[in-house]
C-alpha atoms as a PDB file:
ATOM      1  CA  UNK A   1     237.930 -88.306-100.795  1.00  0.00           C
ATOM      2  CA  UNK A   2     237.114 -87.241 -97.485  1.00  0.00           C
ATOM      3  CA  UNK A   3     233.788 -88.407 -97.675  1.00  0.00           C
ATOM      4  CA  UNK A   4     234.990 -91.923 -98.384  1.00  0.00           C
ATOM      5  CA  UNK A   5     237.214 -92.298 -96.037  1.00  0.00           C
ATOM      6  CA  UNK A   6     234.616 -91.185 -93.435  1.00  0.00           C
ATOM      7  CA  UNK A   7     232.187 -94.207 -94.826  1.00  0.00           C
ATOM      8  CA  UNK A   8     235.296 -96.590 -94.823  1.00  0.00           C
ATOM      9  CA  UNK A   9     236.435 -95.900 -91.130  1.00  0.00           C
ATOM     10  CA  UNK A  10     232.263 -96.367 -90.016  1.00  0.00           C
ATOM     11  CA  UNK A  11     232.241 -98.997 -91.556  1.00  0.00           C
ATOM     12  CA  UNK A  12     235.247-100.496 -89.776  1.00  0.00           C
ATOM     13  CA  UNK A  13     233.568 -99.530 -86.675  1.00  0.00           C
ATOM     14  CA  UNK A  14     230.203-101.272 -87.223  1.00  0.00           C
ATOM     15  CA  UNK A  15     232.033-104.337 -88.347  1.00  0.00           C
ATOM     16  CA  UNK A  16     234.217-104.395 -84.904  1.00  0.00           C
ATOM     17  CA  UNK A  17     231.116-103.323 -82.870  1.00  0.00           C
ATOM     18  CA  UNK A  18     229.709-106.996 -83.866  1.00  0.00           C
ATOM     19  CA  UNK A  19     227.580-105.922 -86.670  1.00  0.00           C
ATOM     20  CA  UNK A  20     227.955-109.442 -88.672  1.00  0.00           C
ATOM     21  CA  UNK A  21     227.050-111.302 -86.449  1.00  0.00           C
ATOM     22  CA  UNK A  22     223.402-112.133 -87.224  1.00  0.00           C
ATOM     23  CA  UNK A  23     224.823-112.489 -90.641  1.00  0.00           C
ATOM     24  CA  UNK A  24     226.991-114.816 -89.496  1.00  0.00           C
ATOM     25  CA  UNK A  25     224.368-116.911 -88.032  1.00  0.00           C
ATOM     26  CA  UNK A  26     222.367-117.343 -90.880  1.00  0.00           C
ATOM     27  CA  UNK A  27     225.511-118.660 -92.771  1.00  0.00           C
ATOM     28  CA  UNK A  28     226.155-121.008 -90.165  1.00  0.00           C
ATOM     29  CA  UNK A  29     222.606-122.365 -90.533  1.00  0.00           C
ATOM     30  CA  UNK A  30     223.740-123.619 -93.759  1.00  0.00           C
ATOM     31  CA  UNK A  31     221.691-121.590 -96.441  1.00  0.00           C
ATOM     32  CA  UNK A  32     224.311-118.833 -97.760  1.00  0.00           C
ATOM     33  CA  UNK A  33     221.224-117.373 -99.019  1.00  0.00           C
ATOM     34  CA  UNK A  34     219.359-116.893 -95.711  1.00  0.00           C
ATOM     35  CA  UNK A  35     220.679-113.752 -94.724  1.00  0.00           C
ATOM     36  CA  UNK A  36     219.646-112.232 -98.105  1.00  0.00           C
ATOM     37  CA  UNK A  37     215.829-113.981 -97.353  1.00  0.00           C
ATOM     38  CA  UNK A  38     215.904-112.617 -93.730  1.00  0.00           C
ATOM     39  CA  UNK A  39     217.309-108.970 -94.679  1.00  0.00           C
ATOM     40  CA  UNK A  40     214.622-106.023 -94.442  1.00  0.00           C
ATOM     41  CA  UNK A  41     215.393-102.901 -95.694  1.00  0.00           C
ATOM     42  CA  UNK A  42     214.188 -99.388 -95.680  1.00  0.00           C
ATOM     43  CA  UNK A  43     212.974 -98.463 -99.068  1.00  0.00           C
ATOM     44  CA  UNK A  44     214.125 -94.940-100.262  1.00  0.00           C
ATOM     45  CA  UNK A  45     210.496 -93.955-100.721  1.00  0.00           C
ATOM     46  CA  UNK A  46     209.545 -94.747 -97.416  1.00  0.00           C
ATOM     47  CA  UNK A  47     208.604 -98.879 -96.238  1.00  0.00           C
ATOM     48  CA  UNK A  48     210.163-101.545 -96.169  1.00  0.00           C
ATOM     49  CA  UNK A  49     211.394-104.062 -98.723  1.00  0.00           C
ATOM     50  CA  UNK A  50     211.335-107.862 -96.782  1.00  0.00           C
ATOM     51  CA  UNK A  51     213.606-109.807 -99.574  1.00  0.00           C
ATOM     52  CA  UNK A  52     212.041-113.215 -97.787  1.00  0.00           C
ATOM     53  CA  UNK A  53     209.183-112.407 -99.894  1.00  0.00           C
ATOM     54  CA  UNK A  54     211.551-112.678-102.757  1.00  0.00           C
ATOM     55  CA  UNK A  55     212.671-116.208-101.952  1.00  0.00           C
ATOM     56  CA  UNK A  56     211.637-118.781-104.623  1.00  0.00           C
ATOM     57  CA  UNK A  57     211.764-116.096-107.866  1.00  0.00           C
ATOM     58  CA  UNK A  58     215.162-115.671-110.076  1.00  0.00           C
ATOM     59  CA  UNK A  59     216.717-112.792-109.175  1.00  0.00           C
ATOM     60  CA  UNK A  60     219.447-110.095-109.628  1.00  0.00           C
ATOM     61  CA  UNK A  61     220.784-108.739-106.292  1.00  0.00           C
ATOM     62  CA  UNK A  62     223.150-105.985-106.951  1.00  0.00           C
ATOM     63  CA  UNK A  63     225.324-104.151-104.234  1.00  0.00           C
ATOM     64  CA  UNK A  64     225.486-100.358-105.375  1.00  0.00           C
ATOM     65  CA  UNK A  65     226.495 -96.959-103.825  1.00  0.00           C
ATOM     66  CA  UNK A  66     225.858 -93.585-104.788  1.00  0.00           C
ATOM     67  CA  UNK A  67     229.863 -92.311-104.513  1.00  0.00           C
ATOM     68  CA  UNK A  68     230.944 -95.390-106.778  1.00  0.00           C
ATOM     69  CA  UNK A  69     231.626 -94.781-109.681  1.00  0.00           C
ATOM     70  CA  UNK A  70     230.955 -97.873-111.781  1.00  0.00           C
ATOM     71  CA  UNK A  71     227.816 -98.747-109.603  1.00  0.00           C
ATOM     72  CA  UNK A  72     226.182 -95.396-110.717  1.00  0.00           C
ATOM     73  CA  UNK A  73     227.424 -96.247-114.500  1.00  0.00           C
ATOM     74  CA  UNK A  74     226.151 -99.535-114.798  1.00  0.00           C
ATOM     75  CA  UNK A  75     222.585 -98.939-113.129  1.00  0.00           C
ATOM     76  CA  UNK A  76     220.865 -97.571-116.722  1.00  0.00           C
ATOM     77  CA  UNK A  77     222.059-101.304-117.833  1.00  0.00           C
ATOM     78  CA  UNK A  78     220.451-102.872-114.981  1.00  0.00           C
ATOM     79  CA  UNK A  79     217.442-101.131-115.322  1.00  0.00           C
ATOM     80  CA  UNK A  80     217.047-102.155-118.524  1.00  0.00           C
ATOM     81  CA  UNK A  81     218.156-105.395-118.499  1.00  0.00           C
ATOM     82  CA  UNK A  82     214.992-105.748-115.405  1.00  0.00           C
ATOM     83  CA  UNK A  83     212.251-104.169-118.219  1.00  0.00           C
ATOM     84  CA  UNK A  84     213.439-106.544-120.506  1.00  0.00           C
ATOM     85  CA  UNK A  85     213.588-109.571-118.299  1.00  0.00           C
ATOM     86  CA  UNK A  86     210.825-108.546-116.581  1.00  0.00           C
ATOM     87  CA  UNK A  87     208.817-111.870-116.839  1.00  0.00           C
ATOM     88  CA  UNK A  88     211.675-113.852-116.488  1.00  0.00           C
ATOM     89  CA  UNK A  89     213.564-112.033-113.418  1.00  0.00           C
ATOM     90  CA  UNK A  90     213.392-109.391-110.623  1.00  0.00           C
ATOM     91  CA  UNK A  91     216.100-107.118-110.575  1.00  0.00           C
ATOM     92  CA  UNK A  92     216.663-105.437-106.443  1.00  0.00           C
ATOM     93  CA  UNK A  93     219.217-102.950-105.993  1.00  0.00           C
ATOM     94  CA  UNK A  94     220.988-102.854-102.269  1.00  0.00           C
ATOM     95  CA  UNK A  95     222.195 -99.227-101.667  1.00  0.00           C
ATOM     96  CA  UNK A  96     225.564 -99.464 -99.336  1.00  0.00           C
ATOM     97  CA  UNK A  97     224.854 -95.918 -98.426  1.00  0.00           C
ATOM     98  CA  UNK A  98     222.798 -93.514 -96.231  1.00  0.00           C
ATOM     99  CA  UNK A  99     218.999 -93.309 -97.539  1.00  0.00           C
ATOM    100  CA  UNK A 100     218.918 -89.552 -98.362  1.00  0.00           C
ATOM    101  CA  UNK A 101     221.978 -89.583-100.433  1.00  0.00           C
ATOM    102  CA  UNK A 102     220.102 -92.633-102.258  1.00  0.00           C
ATOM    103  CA  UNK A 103     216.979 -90.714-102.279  1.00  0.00           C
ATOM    104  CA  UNK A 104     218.383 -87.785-103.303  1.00  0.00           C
ATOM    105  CA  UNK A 105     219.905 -89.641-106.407  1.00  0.00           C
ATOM    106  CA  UNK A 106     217.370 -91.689-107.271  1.00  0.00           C
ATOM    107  CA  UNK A 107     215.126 -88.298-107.587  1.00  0.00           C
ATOM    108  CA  UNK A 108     218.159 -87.416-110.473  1.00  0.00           C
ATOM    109  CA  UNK A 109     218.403 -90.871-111.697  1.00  0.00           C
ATOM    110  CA  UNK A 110     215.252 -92.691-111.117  1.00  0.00           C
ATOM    111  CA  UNK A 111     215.168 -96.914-112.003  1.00  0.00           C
ATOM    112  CA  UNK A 112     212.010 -99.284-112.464  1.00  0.00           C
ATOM    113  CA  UNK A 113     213.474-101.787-110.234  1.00  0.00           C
ATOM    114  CA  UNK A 114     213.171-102.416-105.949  1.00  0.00           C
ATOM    115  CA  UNK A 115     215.862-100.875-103.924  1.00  0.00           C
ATOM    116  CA  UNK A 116     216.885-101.149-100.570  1.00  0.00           C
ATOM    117  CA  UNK A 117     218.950 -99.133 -98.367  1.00  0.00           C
ATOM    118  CA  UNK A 118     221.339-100.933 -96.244  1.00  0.00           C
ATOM    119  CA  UNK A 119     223.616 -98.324 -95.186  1.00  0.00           C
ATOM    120  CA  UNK A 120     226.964 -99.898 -93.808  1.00  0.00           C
ATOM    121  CA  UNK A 121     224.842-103.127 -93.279  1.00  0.00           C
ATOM    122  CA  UNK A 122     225.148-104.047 -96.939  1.00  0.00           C
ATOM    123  CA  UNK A 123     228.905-104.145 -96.533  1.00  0.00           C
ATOM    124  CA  UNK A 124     228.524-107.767 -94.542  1.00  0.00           C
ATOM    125  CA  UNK A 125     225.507-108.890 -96.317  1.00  0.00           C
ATOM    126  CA  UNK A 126     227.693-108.843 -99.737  1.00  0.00           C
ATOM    127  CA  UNK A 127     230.648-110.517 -97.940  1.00  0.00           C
ATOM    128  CA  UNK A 128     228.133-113.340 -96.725  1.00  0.00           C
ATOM    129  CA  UNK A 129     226.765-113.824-100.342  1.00  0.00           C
ATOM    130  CA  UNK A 130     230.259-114.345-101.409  1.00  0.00           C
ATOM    131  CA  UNK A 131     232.145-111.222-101.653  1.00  0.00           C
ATOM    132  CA  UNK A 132     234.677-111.290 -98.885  1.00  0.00           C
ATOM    133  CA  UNK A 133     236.306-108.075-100.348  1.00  0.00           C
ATOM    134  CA  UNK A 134     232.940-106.214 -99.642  1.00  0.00           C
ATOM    135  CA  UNK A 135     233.721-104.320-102.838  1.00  0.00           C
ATOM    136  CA  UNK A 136     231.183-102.577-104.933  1.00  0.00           C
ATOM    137  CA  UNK A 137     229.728-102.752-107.030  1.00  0.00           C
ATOM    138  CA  UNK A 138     228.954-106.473-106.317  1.00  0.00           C
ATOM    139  CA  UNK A 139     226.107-108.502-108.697  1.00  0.00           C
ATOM    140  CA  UNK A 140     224.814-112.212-107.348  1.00  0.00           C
ATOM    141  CA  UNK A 141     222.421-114.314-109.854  1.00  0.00           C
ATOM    142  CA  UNK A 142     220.227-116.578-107.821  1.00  0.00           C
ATOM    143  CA  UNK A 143     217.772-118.897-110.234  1.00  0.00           C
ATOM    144  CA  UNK A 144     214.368-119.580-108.332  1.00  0.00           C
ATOM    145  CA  UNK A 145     215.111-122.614-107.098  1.00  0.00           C
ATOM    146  CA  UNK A 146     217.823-121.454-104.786  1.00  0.00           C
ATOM    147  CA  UNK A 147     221.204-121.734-106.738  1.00  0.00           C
ATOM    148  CA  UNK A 148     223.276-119.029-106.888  1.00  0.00           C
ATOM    149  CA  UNK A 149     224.207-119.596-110.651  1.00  0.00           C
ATOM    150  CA  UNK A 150     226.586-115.998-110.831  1.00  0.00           C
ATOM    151  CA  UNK A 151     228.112-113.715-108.655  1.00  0.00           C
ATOM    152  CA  UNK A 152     230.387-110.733-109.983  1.00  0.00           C
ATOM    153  CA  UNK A 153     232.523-108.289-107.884  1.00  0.00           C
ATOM    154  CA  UNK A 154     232.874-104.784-110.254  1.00  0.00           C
ATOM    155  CA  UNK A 155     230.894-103.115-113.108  1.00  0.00           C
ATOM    156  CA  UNK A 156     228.323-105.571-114.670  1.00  0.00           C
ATOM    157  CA  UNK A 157     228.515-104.859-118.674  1.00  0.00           C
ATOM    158  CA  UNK A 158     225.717-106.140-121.262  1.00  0.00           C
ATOM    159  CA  UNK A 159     228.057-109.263-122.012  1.00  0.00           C
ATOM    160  CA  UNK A 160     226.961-110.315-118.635  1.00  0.00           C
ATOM    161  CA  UNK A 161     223.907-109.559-118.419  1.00  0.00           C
ATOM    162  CA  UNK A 162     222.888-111.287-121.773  1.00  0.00           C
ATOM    163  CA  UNK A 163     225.180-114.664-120.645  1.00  0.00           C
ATOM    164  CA  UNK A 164     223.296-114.500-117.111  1.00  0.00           C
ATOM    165  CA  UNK A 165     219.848-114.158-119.261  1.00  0.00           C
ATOM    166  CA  UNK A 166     220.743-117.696-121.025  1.00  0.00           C
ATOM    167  CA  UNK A 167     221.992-119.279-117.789  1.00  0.00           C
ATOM    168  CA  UNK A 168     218.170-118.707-116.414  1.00  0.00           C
ATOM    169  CA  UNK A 169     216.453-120.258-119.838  1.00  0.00           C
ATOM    170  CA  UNK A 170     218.630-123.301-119.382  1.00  0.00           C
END
């Protein structure tokens, strides 16, 4: 409880220090996806992942931490539901968290899809995609062409995952 309440009040602080505002600026440019495209994270293995080199395939974008509950519970679903869709689909995972605590689970818990760590970062990005709660976890379809065709604020069950499957093949 602690813990959280630590990450909630830093989080707080980064917002008020002016840490949206680049985010905000990309919105304003009038692609809601171009702060997704323009985000670079730190990859828990070490790198970077530049999601602009994403832009133009369907993908699953989903906003995860390692102290929430239902993010950690649905990640074995999203993993495979991105082996299965594999040619149809790329699956990222943004970590809302500090990298070794990702590292450290994804050692435990390893998954076959890209993550990124955004730290307190991700917070903003997810409210810019269209979660102005900044709640996790926090799913956004986006077909190739652009569209965002889903988005979906808590725990992302197979129900959704299949309808989002059909919503690409249409």
């Amino acid at each position: 409880m602690q813990r959280r309440h630590t990450l909630y009040l830093a989080a707080a602080a980064w917002i008020g220090a002016g840490g949206a505002l680049p985010l905000r600026a990309a919105w304003a440019a009038g692609d809601p996806l171009a702060a997704l495209w323009s985000a670079r994270l730190a990859r828990p293995q070490g790198g970077e992942l530049p999601l602009g080199g994403l832009n133009g395939k369907a993908l699953l974008v989903n906003f995860w931490a390692t102290w929430c509950a239902p993010c950690v519970k649905e990640l074995p679903l999203l993993d495979r539901f991105a082996r299965e869709q594999a040619a149809r689909l790329r699956v990222v995972g943004i970590a809302v968290d500090r990298a070794e605590a990702v590292q450290a689970f994804l050692r435990k818990t390893p998954v076959g899809f890209e993550v990124g760590v955004a730290g307190f970062a991700g917070v903003n990005l997810a409210r810019e995609l269209g979660n102005p709660q900044g709640g996790l976890p926090f799913t956004l379809l986006v077909h190739a062409d652009g569209r965002v065709l889903a988005r979906k604020l808590g725990e992302t069950h197979a129900e959704d995952l299949s309808a989002w499957a059909k919503q690409l093949r249409s």
